[in-house]
C-alpha atoms as a PDB file:
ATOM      1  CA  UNK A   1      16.536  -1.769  36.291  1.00  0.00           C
ATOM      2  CA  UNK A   2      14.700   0.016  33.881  1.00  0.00           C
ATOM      3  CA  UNK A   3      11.369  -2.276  34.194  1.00  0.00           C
ATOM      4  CA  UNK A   4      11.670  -1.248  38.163  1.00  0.00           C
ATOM      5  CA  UNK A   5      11.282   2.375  37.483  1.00  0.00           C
ATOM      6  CA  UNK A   6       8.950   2.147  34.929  1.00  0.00           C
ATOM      7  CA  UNK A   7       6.473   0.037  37.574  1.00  0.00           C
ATOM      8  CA  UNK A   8       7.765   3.011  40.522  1.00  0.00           C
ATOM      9  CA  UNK A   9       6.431   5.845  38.405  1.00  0.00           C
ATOM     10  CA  UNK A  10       3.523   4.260  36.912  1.00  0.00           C
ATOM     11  CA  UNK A  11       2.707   3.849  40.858  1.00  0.00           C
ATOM     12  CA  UNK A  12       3.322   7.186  41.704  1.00  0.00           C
ATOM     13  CA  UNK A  13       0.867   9.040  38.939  1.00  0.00           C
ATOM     14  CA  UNK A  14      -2.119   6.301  39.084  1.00  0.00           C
ATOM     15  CA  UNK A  15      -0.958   5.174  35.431  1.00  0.00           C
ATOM     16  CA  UNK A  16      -2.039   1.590  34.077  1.00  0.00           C
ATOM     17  CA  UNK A  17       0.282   0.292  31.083  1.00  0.00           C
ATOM     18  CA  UNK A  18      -1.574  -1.330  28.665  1.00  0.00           C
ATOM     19  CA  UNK A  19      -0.029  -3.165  25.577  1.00  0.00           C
ATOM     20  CA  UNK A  20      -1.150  -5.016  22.283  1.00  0.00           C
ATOM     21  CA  UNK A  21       0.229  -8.602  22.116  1.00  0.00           C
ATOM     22  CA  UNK A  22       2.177  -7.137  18.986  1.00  0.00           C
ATOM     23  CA  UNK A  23       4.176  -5.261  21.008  1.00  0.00           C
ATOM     24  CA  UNK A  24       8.268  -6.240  22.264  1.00  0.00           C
ATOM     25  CA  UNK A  25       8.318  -8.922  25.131  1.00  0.00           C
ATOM     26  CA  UNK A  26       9.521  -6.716  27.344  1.00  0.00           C
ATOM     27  CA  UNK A  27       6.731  -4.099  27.282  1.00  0.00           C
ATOM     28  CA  UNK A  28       4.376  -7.147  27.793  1.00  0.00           C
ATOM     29  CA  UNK A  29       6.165  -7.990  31.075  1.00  0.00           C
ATOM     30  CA  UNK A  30       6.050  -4.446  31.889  1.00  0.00           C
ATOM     31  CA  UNK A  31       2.547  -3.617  31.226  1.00  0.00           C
ATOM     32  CA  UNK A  32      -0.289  -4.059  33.779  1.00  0.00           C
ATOM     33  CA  UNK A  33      -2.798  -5.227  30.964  1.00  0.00           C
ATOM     34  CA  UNK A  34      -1.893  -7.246  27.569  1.00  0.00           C
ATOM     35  CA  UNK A  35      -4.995  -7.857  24.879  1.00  0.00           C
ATOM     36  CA  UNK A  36      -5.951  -7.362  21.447  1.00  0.00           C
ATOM     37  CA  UNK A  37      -7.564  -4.288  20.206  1.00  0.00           C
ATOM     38  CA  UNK A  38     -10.923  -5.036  21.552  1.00  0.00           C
ATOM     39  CA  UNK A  39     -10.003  -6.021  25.243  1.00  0.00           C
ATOM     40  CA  UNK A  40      -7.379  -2.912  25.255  1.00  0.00           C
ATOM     41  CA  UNK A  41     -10.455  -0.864  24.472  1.00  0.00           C
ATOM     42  CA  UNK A  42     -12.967  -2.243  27.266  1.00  0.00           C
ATOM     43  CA  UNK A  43     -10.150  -2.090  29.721  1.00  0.00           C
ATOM     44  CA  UNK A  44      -9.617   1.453  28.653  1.00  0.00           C
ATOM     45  CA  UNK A  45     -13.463   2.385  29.401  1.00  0.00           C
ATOM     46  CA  UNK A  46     -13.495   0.935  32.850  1.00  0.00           C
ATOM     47  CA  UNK A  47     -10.104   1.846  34.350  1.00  0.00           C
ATOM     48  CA  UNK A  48     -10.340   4.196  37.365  1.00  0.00           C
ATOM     49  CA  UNK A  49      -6.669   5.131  36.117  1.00  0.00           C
ATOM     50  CA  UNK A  50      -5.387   8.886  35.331  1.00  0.00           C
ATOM     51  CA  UNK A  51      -3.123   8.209  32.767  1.00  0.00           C
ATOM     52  CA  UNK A  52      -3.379   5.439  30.131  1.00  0.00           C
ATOM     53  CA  UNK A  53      -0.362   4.880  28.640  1.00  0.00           C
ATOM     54  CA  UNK A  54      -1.341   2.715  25.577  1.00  0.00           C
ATOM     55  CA  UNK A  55       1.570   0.905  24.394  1.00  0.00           C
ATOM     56  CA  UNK A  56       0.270   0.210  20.789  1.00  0.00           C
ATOM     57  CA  UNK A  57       0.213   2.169  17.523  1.00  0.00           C
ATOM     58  CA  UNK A  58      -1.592   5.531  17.089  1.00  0.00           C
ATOM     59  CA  UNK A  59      -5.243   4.578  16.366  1.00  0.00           C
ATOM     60  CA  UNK A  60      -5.134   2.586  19.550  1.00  0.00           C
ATOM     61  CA  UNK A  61      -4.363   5.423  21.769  1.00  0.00           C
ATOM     62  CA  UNK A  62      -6.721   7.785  20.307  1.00  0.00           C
ATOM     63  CA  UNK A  63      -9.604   5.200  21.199  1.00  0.00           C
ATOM     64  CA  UNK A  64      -9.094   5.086  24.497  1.00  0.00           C
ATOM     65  CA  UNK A  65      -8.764   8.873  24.563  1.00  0.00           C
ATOM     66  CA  UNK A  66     -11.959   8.824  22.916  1.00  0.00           C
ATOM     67  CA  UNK A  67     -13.563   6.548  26.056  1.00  0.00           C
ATOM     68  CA  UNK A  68     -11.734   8.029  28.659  1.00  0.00           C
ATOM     69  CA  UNK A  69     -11.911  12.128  27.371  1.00  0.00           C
ATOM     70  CA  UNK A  70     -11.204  13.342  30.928  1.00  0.00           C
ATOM     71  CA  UNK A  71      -8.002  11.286  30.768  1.00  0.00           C
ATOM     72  CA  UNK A  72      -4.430  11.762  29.808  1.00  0.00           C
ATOM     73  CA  UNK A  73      -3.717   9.342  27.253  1.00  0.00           C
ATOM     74  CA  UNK A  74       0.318   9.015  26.334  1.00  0.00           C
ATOM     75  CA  UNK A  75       1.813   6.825  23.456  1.00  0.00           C
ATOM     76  CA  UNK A  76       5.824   6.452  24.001  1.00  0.00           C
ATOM     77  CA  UNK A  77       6.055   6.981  20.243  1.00  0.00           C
ATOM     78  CA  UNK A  78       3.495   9.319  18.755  1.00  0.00           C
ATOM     79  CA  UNK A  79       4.982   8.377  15.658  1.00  0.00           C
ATOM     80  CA  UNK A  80       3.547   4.504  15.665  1.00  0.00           C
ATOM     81  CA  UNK A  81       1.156   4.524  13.067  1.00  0.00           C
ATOM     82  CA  UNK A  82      -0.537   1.337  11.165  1.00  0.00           C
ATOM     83  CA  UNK A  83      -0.908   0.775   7.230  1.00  0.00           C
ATOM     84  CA  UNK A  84      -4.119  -0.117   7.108  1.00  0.00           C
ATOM     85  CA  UNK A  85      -5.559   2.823   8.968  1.00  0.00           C
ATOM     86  CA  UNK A  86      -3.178   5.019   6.520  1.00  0.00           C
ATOM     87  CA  UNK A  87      -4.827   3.185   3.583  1.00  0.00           C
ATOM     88  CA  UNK A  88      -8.358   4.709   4.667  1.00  0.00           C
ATOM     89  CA  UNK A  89      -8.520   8.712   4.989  1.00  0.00           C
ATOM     90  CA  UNK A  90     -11.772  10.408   6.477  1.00  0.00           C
ATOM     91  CA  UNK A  91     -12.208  12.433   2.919  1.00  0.00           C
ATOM     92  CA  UNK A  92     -11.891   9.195   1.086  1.00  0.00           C
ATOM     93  CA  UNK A  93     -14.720   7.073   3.378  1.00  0.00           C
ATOM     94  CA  UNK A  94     -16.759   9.920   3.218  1.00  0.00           C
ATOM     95  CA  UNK A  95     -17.021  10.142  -1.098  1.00  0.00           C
ATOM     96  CA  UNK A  96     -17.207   6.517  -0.937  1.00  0.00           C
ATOM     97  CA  UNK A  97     -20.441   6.846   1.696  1.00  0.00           C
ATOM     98  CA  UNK A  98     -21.596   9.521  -0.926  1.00  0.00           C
ATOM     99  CA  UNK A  99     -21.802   7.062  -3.392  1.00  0.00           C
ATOM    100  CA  UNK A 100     -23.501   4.513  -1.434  1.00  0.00           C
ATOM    101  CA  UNK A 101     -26.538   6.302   0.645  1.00  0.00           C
ATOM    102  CA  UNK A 102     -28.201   3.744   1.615  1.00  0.00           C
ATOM    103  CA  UNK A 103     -25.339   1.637   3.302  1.00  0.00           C
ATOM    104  CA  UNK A 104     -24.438   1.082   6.595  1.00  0.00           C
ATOM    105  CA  UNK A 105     -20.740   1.896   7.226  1.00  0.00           C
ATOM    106  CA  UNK A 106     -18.911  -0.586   9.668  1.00  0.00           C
ATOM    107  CA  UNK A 107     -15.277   0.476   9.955  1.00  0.00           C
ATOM    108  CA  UNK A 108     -12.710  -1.943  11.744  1.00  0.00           C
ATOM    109  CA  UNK A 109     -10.938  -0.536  14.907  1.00  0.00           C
ATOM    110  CA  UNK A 110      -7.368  -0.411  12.847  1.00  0.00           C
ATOM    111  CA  UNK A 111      -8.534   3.566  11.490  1.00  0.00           C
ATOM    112  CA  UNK A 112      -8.298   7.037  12.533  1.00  0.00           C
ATOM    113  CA  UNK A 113     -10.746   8.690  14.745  1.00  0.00           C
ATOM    114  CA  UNK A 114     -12.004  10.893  12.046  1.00  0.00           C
ATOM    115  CA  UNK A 115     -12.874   7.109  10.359  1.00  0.00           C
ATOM    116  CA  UNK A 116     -14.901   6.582  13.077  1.00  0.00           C
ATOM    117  CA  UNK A 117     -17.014   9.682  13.372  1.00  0.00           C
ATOM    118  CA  UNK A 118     -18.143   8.589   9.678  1.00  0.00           C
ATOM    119  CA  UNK A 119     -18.922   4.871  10.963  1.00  0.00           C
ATOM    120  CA  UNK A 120     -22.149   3.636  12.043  1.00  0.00           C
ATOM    121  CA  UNK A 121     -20.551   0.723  14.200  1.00  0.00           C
ATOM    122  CA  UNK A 122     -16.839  -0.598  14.477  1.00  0.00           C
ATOM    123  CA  UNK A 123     -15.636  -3.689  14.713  1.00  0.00           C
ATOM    124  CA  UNK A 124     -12.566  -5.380  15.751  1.00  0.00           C
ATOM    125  CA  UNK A 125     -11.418  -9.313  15.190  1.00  0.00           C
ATOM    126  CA  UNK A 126     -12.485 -10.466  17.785  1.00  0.00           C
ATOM    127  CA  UNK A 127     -16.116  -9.529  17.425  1.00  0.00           C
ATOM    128  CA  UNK A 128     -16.866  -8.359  13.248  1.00  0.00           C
ATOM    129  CA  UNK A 129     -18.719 -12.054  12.625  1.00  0.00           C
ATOM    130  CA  UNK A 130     -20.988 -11.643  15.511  1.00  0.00           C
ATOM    131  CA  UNK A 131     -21.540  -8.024  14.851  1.00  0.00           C
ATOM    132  CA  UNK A 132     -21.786  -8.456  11.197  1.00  0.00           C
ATOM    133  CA  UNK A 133     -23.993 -11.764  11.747  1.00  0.00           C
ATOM    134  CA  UNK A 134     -26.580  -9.419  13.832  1.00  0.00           C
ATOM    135  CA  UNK A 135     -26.894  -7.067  11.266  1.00  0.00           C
ATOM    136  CA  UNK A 136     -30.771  -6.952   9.481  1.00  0.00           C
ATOM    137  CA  UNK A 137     -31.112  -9.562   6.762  1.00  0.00           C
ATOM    138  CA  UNK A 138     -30.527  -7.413   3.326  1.00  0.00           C
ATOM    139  CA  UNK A 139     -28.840  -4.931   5.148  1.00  0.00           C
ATOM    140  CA  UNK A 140     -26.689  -2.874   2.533  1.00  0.00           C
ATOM    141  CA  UNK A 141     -22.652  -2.473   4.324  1.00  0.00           C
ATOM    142  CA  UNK A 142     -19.657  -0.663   3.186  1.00  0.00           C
ATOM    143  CA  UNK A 143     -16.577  -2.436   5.268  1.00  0.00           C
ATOM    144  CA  UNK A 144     -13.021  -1.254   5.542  1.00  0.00           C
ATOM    145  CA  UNK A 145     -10.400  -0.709   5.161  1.00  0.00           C
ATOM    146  CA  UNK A 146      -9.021  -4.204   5.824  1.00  0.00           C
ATOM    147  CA  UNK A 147     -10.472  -5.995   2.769  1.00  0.00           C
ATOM    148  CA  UNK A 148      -8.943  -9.606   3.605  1.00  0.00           C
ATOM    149  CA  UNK A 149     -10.926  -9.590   6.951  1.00  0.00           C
ATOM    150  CA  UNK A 150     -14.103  -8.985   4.930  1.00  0.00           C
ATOM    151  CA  UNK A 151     -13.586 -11.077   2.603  1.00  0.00           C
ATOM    152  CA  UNK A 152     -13.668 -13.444   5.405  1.00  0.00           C
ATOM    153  CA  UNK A 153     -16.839 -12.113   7.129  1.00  0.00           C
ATOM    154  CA  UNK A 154     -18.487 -12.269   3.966  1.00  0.00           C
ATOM    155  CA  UNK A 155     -17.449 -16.035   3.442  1.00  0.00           C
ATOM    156  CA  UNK A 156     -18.371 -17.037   6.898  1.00  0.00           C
ATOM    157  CA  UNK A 157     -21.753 -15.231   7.054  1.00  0.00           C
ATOM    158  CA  UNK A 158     -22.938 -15.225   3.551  1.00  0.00           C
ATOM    159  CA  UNK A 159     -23.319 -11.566   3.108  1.00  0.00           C
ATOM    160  CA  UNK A 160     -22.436  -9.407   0.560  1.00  0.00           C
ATOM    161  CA  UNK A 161     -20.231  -6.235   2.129  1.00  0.00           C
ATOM    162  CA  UNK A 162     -19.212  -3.912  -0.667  1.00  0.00           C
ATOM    163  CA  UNK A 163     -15.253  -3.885   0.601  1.00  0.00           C
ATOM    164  CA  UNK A 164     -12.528  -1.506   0.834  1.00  0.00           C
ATOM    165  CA  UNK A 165      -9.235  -2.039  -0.676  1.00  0.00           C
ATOM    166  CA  UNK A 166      -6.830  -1.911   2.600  1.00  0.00           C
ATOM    167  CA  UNK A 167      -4.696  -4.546   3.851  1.00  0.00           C
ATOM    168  CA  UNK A 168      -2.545  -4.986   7.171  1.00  0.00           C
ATOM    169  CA  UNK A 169       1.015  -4.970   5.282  1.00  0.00           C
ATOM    170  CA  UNK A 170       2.091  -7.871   8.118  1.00  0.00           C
ATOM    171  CA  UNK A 171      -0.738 -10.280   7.961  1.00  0.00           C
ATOM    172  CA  UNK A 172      -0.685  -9.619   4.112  1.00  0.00           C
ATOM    173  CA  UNK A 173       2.700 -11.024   3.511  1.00  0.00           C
ATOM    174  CA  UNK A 174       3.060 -13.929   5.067  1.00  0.00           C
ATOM    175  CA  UNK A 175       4.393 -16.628   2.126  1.00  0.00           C
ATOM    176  CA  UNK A 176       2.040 -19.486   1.294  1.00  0.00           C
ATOM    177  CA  UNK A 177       4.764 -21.342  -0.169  1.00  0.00           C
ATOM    178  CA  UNK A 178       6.677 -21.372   3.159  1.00  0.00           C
ATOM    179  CA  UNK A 179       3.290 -22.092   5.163  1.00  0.00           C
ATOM    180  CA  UNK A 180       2.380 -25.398   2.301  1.00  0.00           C
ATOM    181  CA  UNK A 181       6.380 -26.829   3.551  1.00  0.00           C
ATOM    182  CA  UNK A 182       5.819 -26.272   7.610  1.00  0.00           C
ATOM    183  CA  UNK A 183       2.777 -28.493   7.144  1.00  0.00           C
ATOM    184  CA  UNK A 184       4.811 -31.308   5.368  1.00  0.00           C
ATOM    185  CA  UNK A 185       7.426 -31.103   7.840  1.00  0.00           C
ATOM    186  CA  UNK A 186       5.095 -30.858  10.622  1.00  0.00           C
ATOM    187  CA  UNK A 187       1.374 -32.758   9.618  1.00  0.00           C
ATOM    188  CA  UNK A 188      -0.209 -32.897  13.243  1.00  0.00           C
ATOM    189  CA  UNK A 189       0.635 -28.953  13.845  1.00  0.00           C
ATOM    190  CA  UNK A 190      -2.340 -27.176  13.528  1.00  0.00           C
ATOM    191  CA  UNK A 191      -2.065 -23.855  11.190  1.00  0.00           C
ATOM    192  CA  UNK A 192      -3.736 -20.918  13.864  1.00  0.00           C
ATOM    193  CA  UNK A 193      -4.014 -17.754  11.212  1.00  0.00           C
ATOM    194  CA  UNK A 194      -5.986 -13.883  11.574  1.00  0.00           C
ATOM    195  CA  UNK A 195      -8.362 -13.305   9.334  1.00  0.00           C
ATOM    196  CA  UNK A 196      -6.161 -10.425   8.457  1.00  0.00           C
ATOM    197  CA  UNK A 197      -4.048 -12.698   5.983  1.00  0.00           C
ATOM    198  CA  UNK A 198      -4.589 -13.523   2.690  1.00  0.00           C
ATOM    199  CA  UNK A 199      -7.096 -16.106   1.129  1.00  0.00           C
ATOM    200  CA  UNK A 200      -4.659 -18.607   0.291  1.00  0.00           C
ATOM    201  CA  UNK A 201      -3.461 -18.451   3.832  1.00  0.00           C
ATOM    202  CA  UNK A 202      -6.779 -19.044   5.116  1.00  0.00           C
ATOM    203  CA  UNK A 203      -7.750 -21.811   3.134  1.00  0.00           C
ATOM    204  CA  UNK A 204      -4.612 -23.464   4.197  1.00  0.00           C
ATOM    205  CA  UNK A 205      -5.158 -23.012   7.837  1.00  0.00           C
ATOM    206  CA  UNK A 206      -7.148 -25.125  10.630  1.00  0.00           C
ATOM    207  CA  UNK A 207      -8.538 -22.303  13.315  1.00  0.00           C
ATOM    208  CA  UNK A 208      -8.483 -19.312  12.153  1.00  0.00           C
ATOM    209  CA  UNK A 209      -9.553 -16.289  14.690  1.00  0.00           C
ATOM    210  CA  UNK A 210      -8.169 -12.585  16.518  1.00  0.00           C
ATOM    211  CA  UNK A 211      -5.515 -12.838  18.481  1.00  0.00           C
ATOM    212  CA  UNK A 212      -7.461 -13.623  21.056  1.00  0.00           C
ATOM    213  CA  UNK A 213      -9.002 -16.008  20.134  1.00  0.00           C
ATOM    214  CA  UNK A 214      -5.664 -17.701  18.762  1.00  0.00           C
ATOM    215  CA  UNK A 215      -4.095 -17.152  21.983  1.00  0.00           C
ATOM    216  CA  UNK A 216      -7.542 -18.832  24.037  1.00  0.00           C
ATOM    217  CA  UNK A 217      -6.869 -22.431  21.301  1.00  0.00           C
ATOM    218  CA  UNK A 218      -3.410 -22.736  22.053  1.00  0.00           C
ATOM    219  CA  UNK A 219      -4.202 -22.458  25.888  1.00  0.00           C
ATOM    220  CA  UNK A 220      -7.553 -24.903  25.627  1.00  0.00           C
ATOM    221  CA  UNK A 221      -5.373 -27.619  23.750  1.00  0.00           C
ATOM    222  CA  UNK A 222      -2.338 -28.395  26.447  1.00  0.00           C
ATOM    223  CA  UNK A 223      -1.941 -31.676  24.319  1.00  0.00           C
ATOM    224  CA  UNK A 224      -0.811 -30.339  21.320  1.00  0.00           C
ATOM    225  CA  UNK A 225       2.883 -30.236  21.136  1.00  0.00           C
ATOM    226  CA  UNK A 226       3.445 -28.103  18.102  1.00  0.00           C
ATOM    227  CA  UNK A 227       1.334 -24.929  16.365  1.00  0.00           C
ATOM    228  CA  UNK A 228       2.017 -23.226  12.831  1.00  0.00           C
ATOM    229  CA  UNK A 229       1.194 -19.751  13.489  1.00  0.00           C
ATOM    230  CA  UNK A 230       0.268 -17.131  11.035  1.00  0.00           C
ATOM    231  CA  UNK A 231       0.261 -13.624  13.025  1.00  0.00           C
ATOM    232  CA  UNK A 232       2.361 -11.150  14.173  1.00  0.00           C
ATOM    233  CA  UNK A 233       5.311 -12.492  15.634  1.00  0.00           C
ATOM    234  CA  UNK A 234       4.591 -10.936  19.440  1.00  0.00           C
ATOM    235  CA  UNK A 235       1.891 -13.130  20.181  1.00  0.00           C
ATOM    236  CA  UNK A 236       4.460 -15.980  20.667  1.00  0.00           C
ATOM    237  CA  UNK A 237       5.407 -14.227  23.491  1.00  0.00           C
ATOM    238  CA  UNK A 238       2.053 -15.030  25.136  1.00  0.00           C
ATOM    239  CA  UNK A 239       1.791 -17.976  23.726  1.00  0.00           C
ATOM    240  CA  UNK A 240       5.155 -19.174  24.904  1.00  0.00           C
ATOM    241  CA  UNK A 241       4.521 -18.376  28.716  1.00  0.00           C
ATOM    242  CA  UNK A 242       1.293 -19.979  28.463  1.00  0.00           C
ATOM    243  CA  UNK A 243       2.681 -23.307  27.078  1.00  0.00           C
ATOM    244  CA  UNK A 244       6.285 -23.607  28.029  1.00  0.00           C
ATOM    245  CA  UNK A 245       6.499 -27.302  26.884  1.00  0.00           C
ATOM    246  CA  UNK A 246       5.017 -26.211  22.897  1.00  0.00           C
ATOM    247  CA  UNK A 247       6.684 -25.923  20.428  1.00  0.00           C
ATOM    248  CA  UNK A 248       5.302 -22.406  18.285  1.00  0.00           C
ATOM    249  CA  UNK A 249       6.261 -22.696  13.978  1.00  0.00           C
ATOM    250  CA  UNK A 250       5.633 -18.978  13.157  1.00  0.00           C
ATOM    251  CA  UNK A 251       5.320 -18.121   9.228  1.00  0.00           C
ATOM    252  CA  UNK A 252       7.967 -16.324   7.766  1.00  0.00           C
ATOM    253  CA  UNK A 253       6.755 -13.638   5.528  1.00  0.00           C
ATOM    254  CA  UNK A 254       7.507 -13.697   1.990  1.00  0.00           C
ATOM    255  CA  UNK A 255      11.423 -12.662   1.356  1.00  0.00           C
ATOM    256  CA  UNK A 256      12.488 -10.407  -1.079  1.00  0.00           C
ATOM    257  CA  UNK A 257      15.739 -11.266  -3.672  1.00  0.00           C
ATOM    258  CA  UNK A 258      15.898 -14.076  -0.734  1.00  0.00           C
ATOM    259  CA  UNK A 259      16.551 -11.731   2.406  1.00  0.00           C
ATOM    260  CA  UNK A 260      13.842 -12.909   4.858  1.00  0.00           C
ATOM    261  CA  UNK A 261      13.771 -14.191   8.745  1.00  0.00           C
ATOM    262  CA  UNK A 262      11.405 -17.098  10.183  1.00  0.00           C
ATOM    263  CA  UNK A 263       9.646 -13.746  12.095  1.00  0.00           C
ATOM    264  CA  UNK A 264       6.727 -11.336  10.865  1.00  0.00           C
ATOM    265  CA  UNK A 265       6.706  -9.055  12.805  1.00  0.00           C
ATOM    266  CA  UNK A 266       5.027  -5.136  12.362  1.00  0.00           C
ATOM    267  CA  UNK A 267       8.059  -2.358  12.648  1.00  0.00           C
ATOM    268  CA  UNK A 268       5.270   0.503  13.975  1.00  0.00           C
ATOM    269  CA  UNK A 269       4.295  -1.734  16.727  1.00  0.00           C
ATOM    270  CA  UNK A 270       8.347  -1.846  17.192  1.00  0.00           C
ATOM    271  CA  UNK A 271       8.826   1.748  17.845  1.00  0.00           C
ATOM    272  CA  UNK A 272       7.793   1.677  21.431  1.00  0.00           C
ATOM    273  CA  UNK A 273      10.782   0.960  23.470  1.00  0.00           C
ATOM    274  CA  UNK A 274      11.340   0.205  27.118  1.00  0.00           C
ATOM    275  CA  UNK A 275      12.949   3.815  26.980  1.00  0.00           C
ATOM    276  CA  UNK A 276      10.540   5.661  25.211  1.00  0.00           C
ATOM    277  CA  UNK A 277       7.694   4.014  27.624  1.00  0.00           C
ATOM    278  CA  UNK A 278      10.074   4.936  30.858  1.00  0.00           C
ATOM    279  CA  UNK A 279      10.664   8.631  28.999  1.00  0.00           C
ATOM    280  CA  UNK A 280       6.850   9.033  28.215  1.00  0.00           C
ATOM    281  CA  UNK A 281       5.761   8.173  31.844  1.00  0.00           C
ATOM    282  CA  UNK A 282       8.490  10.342  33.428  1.00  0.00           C
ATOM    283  CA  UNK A 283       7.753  13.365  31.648  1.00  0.00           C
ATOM    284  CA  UNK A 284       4.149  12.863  30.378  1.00  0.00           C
ATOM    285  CA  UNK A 285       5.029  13.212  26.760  1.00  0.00           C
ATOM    286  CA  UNK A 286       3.540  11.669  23.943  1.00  0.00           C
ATOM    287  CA  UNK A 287       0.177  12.673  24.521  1.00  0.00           C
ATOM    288  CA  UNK A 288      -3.064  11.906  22.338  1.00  0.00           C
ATOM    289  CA  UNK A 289      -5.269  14.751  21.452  1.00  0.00           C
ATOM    290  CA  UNK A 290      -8.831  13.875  19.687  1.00  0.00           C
ATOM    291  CA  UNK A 291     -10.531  17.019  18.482  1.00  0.00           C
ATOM    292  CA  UNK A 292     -13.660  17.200  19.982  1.00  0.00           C
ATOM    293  CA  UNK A 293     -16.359  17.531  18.122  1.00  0.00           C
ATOM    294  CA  UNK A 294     -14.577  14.193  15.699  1.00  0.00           C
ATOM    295  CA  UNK A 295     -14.446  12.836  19.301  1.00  0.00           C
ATOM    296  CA  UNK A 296     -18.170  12.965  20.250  1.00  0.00           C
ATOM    297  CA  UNK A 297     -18.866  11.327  16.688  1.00  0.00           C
ATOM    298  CA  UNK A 298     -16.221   8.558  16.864  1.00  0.00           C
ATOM    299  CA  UNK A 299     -17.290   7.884  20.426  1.00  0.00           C
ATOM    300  CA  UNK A 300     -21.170   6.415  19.026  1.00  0.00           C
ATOM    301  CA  UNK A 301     -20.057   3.517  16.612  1.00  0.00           C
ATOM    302  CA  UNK A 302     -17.206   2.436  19.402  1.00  0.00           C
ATOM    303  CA  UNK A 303     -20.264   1.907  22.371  1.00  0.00           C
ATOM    304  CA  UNK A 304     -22.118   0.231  20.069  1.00  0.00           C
ATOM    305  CA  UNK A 305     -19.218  -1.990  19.311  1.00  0.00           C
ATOM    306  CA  UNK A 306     -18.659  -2.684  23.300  1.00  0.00           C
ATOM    307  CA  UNK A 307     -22.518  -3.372  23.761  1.00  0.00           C
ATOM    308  CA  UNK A 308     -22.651  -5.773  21.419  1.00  0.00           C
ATOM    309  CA  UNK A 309     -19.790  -7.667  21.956  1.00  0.00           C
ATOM    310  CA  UNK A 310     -21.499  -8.146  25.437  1.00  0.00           C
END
C-alpha cells in the first residue's frame, strides 16, 4: 500500500509529515502530526526532523522553512496556494503601512513571507484575541488580510483595527439560508463556526473558535449527539474519529444556478494527494525556498507570535 511506503521512506530520511486538518483523510492518517496553522508552526520549530514535509498550502510551508532555515522543507504540490494570502501582496501592505505610520501591523498567518517581513506580530485563530487583547490600550493596528476575522476581534475586544479587505473564499461562502434550516431541523445541535465566516454566520452560531478550538468543544462535550459545523469540510475527519457515536451537520456553501453539495471544502488544500506526498518524499521535490534576507524579517513577528501564545 501506498500509506506503507510513504511511512517506510519518511523512516528512512528522518522526515515528519505534518498536515492541516483541511487536508484529505487520508493524508491525516498518514501524517505523523495533524493541527491548525498555529500548532503546525510550533511543531515545526521544535522538531529534531530533517525534512518537514508540510502537507498544507504554500504559506504554510514557507513558515516552517522560515523556523527551521537549516531544514529541507517539501510541499507535494508547490502549486497549493490560499486566496486570502493572494488577496494581500507585500507592495500593497507596504503603501497601506505608508499611509498609516503610526500603526502597528499584525498580519494573520494565512500570507506570504514577504507579508510577514512587513508585520510587527502575526497571528493565527487560535491565538489573534489574546494577542490582540494584550496589545497597549489606544494602540493604533492595521489587520489583514482576512477582514471577517477582524471584524470579529474587533467585536470581541472592543478595539478599533483599521481592516483589510481579504476574505478566505471557503469560510466566506458558506449559505446562511441553509445554516437558519439545519437549526430548525436540528434545535439542540449546537452551530461550531471560524471566525473566518461571515457576520451573519457568526451571529447565528453558538461557539465560535479556530479549528482547534472547534475540534477541543466537540471532544469536551461527549453528550452532545449532533453539531452544525461551519468550517472546512476536513475537520470532520477529526472530529469523526474523536466522536464515533456524533452525528456532524456540516454547512453547505452557497450553490450557484442550484449546483451545490452538503461539503465546503477548499480545492488548494485538495491538491496534495497521497501520490504527490509519496512522489515528493521519494524524490525530495517540491521544495520551499524563502529568500533570505525576507526570511530573517518574517522570522521576528512569527517568535513573537509563539511567545505569546505561551
Amino acid at each position: 500500500m501506498i500509506q506503507d511506503e510513504i511511512r517506510q521512506l519518511a523512516k528512512q530520511k528522518n522526515a515528519i509529515i505534518m498536515a492541516h486538518y483541511y487536508q484529505r483523510p487520508e493524508i491525516q492518517d498518514v501524517a505523523d502530526f495533524i493541527g491548525d496553522s498555529l500548532a503546525l508552526a510550533q511543531q515545526a520549530a521544535k522538531t529534531d526532523a530533517d525534512i518537514i514535509v508540510m502537507c498544507g498550502v504554500h504559506f504554510m510551508a514557507e513558515t516552517a522553512k522560515i523556523l527551521c532555515p537549516k531544514k529541507k522543507v517539501l510541499i507535494p504540490d508547490p502549486t497549493a496556494g490560499c486566496s486570502l494570502a493572494d488577496s494581500c501582496k507585500a507592495e500593497d501592505l507596504a503603501a497601506w503601512k505608508e499611509q498609516h505610520p503610526d500603526y502597528k501591523v499584525i498580519s494573520y498567518v494565512n500570507t506570504s513571507a514577504a507579508v510577514k517581513a512587513l508585520t510587527d506580530i502575526v497571528v493565527t485563530s487560535s491565538n489573534a484575541l489574546k494577542i490582540v487583547g494584550s496589545m497597549p490600550e489606544g494602540e493604533k493596528i492595521l489587520f489583514g488580510p482576512d477582514h471577517n476575522l477582524g471584524s470579529y476581534i474587533n467585536s470581541e475586544t472592543g478595539r478599533e483595527m483599521a481592516l483589510w479587505d481579504g476574505c478566505c473564499h471557503v469560510h466566506a461562502r458558506f449559505s446562511a439560508e441553509a445554516l437558519i434550516l439545519l437549526k430548525k431541523e436540528h434545535p439542540a445541535a449546537p452551530v461550531l463556526a471560524h471566525p473566518e465566516c461571515k457576520q451573519v454566520i457568526i451571529n447565528l452560531s453558538d461557539v465560535v473558535g479556530s479549528t482547534q478550538a472547534l475540534l477541543n468543544y466537540v471532544k469536551a462535550h461527549p453528550e452532545t449527539k449532533q453539531f452544525i459545523i461551519a468550517t472546512e469540510s476536513g475537520i470532520l475527519h477529526e472530529m469523526r474519529k474523536a466522536c464515533p457515536d456524533v452525528e456532524f451537520l456540516p454547512v453547505p456553501p452557497e450553490t450557484t444556478e442550484g449546483v451545490g453539495c452538503m461539503c465546503n471544502e477548499c480545492e488548494y488544500m485538495r491538491q496534495n494527494t497521497l501520490e504527490k506526498l509519496y512522489n515528493c518524499l521519494k524524490n525530495e521535490t517540491g521544495e520551499v525556498v524563502v529568500d533570505e534576507q525576507i526570511a530573517k524579517q518574517a522570522l521576528l513577528p512569527i517568535e513573537r507570535m509563539l511567545e505569546l501564545s505561551k
